[in-house]
Protein backbone atom coordinates (compact mmCIF):
# COMPACT_ATOMS: atom_id res chain seq x y z
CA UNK A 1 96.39 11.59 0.65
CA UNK A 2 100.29 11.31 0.40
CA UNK A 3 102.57 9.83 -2.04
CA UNK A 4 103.13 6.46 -2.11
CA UNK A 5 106.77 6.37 -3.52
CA UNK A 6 109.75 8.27 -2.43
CA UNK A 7 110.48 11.01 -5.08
CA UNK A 8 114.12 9.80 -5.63
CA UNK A 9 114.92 11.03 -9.17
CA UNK A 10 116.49 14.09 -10.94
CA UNK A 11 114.05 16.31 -12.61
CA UNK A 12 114.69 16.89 -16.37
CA UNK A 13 116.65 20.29 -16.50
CA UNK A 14 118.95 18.67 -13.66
CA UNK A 15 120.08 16.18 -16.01
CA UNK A 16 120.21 18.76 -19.15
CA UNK A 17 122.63 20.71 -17.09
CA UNK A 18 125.28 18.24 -16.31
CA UNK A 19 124.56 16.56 -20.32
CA UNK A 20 125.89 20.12 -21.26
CA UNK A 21 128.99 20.33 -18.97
CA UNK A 22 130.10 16.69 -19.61
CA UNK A 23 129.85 17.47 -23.10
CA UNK A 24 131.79 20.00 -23.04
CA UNK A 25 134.36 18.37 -20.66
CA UNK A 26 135.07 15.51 -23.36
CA UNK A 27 134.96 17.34 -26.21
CA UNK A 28 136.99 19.66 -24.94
CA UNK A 29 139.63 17.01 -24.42
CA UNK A 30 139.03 15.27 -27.82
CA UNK A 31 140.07 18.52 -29.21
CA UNK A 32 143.37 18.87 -27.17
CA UNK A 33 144.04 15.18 -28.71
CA UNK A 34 143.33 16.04 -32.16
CA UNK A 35 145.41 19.30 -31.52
CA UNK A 36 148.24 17.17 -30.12
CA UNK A 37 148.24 14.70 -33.07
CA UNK A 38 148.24 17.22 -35.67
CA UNK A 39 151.45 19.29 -34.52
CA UNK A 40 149.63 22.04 -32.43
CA UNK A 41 149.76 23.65 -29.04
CA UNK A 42 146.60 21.95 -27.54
CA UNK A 43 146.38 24.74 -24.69
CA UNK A 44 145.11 26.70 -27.37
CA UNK A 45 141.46 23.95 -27.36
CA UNK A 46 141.85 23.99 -23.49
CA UNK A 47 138.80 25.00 -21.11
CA UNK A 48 138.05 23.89 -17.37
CA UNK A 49 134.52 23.01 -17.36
CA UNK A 50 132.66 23.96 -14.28
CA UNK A 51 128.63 23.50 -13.14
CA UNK A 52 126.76 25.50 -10.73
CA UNK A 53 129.83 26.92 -9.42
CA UNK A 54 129.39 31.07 -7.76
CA UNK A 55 132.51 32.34 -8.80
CA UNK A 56 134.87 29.62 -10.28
CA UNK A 57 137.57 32.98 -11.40
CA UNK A 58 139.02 32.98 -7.84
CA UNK A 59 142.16 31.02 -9.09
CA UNK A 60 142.87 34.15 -11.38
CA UNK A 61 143.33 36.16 -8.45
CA UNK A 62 146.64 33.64 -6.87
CA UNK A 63 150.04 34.71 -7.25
CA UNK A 64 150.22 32.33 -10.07
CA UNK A 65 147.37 31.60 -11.44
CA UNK A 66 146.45 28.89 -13.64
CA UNK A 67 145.70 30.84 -16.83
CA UNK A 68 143.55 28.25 -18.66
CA UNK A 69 140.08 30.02 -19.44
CA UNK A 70 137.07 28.35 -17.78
CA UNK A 71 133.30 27.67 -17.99
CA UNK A 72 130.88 27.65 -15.41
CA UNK A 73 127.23 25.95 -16.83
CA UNK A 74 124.67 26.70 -13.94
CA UNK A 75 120.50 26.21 -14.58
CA UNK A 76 118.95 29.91 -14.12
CA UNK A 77 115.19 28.95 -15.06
CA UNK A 78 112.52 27.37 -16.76
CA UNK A 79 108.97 28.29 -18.83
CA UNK A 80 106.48 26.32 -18.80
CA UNK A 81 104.25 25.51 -22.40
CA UNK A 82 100.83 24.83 -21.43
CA UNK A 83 99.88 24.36 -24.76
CA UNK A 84 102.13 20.93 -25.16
CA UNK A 85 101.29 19.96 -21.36
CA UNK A 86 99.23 17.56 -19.60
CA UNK A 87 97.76 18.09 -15.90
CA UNK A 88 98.92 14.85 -14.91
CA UNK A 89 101.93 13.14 -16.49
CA UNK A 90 104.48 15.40 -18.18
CA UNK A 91 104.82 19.41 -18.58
CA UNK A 92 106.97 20.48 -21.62
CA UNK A 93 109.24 23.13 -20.50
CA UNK A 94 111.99 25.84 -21.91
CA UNK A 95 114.85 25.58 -19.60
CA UNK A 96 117.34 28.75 -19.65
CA UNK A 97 121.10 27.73 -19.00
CA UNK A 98 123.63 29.98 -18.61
CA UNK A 99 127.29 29.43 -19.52
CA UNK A 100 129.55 32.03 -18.03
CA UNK A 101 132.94 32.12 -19.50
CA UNK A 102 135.98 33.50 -17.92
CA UNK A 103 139.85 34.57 -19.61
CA UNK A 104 142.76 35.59 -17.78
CA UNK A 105 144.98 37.76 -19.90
CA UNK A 106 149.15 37.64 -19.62
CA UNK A 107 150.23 40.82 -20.25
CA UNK A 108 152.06 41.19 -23.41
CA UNK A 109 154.04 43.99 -25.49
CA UNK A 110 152.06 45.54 -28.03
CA UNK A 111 154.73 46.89 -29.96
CA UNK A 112 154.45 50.23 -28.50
CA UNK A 113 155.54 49.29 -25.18
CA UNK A 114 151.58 49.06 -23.34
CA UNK A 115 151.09 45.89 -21.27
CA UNK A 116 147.73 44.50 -22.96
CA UNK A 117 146.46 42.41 -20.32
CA UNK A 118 142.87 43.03 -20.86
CA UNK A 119 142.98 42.46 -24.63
CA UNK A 120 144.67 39.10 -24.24
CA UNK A 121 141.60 38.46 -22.07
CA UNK A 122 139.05 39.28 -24.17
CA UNK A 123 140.62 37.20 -27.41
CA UNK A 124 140.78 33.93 -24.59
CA UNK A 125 136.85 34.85 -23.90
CA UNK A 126 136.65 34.56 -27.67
CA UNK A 127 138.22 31.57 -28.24
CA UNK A 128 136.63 29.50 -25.58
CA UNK A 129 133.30 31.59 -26.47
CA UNK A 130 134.26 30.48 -30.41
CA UNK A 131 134.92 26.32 -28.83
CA UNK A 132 131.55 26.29 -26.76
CA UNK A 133 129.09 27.22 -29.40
CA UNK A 134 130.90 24.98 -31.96
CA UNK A 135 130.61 22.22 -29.59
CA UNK A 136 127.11 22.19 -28.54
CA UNK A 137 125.72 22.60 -31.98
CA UNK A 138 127.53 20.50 -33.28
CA UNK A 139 124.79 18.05 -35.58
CA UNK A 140 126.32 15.25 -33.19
CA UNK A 141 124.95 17.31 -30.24
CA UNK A 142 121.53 17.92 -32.12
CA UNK A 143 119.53 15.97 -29.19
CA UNK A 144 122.59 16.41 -26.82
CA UNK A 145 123.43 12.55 -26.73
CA UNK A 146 120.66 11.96 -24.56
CA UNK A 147 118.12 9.33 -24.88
CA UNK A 148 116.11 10.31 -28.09
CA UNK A 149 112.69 12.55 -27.09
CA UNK A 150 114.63 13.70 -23.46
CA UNK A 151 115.82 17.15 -25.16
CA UNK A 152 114.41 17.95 -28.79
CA UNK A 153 115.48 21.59 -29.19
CA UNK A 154 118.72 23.23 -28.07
CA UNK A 155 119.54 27.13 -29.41
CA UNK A 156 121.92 29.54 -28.18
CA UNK A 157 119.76 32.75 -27.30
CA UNK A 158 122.69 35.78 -26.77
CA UNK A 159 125.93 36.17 -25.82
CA UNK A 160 126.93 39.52 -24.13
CA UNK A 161 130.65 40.14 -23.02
CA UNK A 162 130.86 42.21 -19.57
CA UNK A 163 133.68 43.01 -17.36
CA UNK A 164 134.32 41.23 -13.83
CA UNK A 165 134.45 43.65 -10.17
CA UNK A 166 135.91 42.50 -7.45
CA UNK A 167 135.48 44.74 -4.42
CA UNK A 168 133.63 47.19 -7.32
CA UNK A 169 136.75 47.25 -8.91
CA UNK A 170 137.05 45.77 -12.48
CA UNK A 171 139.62 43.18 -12.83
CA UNK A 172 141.32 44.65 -16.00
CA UNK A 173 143.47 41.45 -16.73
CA UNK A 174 140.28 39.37 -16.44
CA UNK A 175 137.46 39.06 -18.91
CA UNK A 176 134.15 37.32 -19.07
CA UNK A 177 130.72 36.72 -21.30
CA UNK A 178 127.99 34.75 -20.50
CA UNK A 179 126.00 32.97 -23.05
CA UNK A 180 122.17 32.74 -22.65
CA UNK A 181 121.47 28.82 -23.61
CA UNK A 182 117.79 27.49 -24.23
CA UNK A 183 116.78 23.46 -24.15
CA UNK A 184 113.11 22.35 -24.60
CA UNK A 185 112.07 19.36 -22.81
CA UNK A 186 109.49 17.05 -20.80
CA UNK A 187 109.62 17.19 -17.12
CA UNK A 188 107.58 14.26 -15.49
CA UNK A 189 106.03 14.06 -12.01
CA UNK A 190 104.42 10.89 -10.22
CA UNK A 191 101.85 8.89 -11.33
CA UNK A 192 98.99 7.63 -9.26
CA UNK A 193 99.24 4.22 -9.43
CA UNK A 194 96.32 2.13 -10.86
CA UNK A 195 93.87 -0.29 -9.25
CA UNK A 196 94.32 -3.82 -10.05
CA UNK A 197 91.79 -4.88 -12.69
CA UNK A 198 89.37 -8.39 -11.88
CA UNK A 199 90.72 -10.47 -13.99
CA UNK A 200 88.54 -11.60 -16.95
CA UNK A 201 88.63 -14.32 -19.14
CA UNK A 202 86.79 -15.60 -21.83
CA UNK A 203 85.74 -19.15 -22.77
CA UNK A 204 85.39 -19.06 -26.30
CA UNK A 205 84.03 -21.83 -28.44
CA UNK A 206 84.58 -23.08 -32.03
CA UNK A 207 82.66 -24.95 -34.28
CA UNK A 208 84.89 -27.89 -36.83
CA UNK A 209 85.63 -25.35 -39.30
CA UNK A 210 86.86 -22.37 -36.77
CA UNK A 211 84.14 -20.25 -36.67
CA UNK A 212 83.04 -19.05 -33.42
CA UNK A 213 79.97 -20.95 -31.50
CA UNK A 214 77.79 -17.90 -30.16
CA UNK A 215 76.41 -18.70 -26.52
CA UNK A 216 73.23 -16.78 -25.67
CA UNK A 217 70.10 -17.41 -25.08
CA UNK A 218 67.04 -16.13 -27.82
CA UNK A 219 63.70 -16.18 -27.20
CA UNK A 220 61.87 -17.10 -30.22
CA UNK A 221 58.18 -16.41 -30.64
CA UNK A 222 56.07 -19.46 -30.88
C-alpha cells in the first residue's frame, strides 16, 4: 500500500531553523536602526546571518575582507519523546540547533606596541555571542513568532569558544564559538485518509407541545 498524497511539505525542525535565522536577520537590523537613531555606530549591532552554510568565514581569508562578524544557524539533530508521542499523527521532538559564530579581529596597538588581532576577535565573538542570546530569548521570541503550539520551548544549552584551522593551522586573527540551541516541538507525518461514512439521517417526530413522538413497536401481553 503506497501513499496517496505527494509528501510536499517542510518537516517541523526545517521550519524552526530558518524561524531562528530570519529572526535574527531582522532583529539584527532593527538594532542597527535604533543604533542609528540614537547617535551610535550601528556596525557595532551588525551580524551577517547565515543557515546551513559549511564554512561561511572564507571572506575573512580575502585581501580585504569584510570584517562584519557572522552567524551560521544549521539543524545538527533531533530526540524523539515517546512519552508525549502518538504512533500515528504527531511525534514531539527536541531539535538541537547549532549557531556557530565567527569574528575577524583588526589588529590594533595595545599600548605596548603588540598587534592584538586575536583579542579583537574574541571581544567581536562576544558581542555578536552577547546580541544572539539577547535576541532569541527575548519574551517576544518566547514561542519564536511562530503560530502558537508550533515551538513551545526554546533554551540555549552551552556555548563553548574554540579556535578556527585552516590547513591545521589556527587562524590567529579569527575567532569563533558555537552555541548549542534546543527547540521542542511536534513533527507530523501523513494521515490515512478516512472512508466516507453512509450517510444517516433521522426523521424525528414531535408531538403539539415539542416533545418527541417515540416510534417503535411494543408488544403488550394480552
Amino acid at each position: 500500500m503506497t501513499l496517496p498524497a505527494l509528501i510536499d511539505k517542510q518537516d517541523t525542525f526545517e521550519i524552526v531553523r530558518d524561524q531562528l535565522a530570519l529572526l535574527l536577520a531582522n532583529e539584527i537590523a532593527n538594532q542597527k536602526a535604533l543604533a542609528t537613531a540614537g547617535g551610535k555606530d550601528p556596525a557595532l549591532w551588525d551580524i551577517k546571518i547565515y543557515a546551513e552554510r559549511s564554512n561561511p568565514w572564507e571572506q575573512y581569508l580575502n585581501q580585504n575582507p569584510v570584517t562584519t562578524p557572522i552567524a551560521n544557524v544549521w539543524f545538527d539533530s533531533e530526540v524523539f519523546d515517546p512519552r508525549r508521542s502518538n504512533v500515528v499523527e504527531s511525534q514531539t521532538a527536541t531539535g538541537t540547533f547549532n549557531i556557530d559564530v565567527y569574528g575577524y579581529g583588526v589588529a590594533s596597538e595595545d599600548g605596548t606596541g603588540q598587534q592584538v588581532s586575536d583579542k579583537n576577535a574574541a571581544l567581536e565573538v562576544n558581542r555578536a555571542l552577547r546580541l544572539i542570546r539577547n535576541i532569541l530569548m527575548a519574551a517576544e521570541n518566547t514561542y519564536l513568532q511562530l503560530t502558537r503550539g508550533t515551538a513551545w520551548d526554546r533554551m540555549p544549552q552551552t556555548i563553548t569558544v574554540y579556535q578556527p584551522e585552516l590547513d591545521n593551522r589556527p587562524l590567529q586573527n579569527i575567532r569563533a564559538a558555537r552555541m548549542v540551541f534546543n527547540v521542542t516541538y511536534n513533527e507530523f507525518s501523513p494521515q490515512v485518509p478516512g472512508d466516507t461514512l453512509e450517510y444517516l439521517a433521522v426523521d424525528i417526530k414531535r408531538a403539539e407541545d415539542g416533545s418527541i413522538i417515540a416510534e417503535a413497536d411494543y408488544q403488550y401481553p394480552l
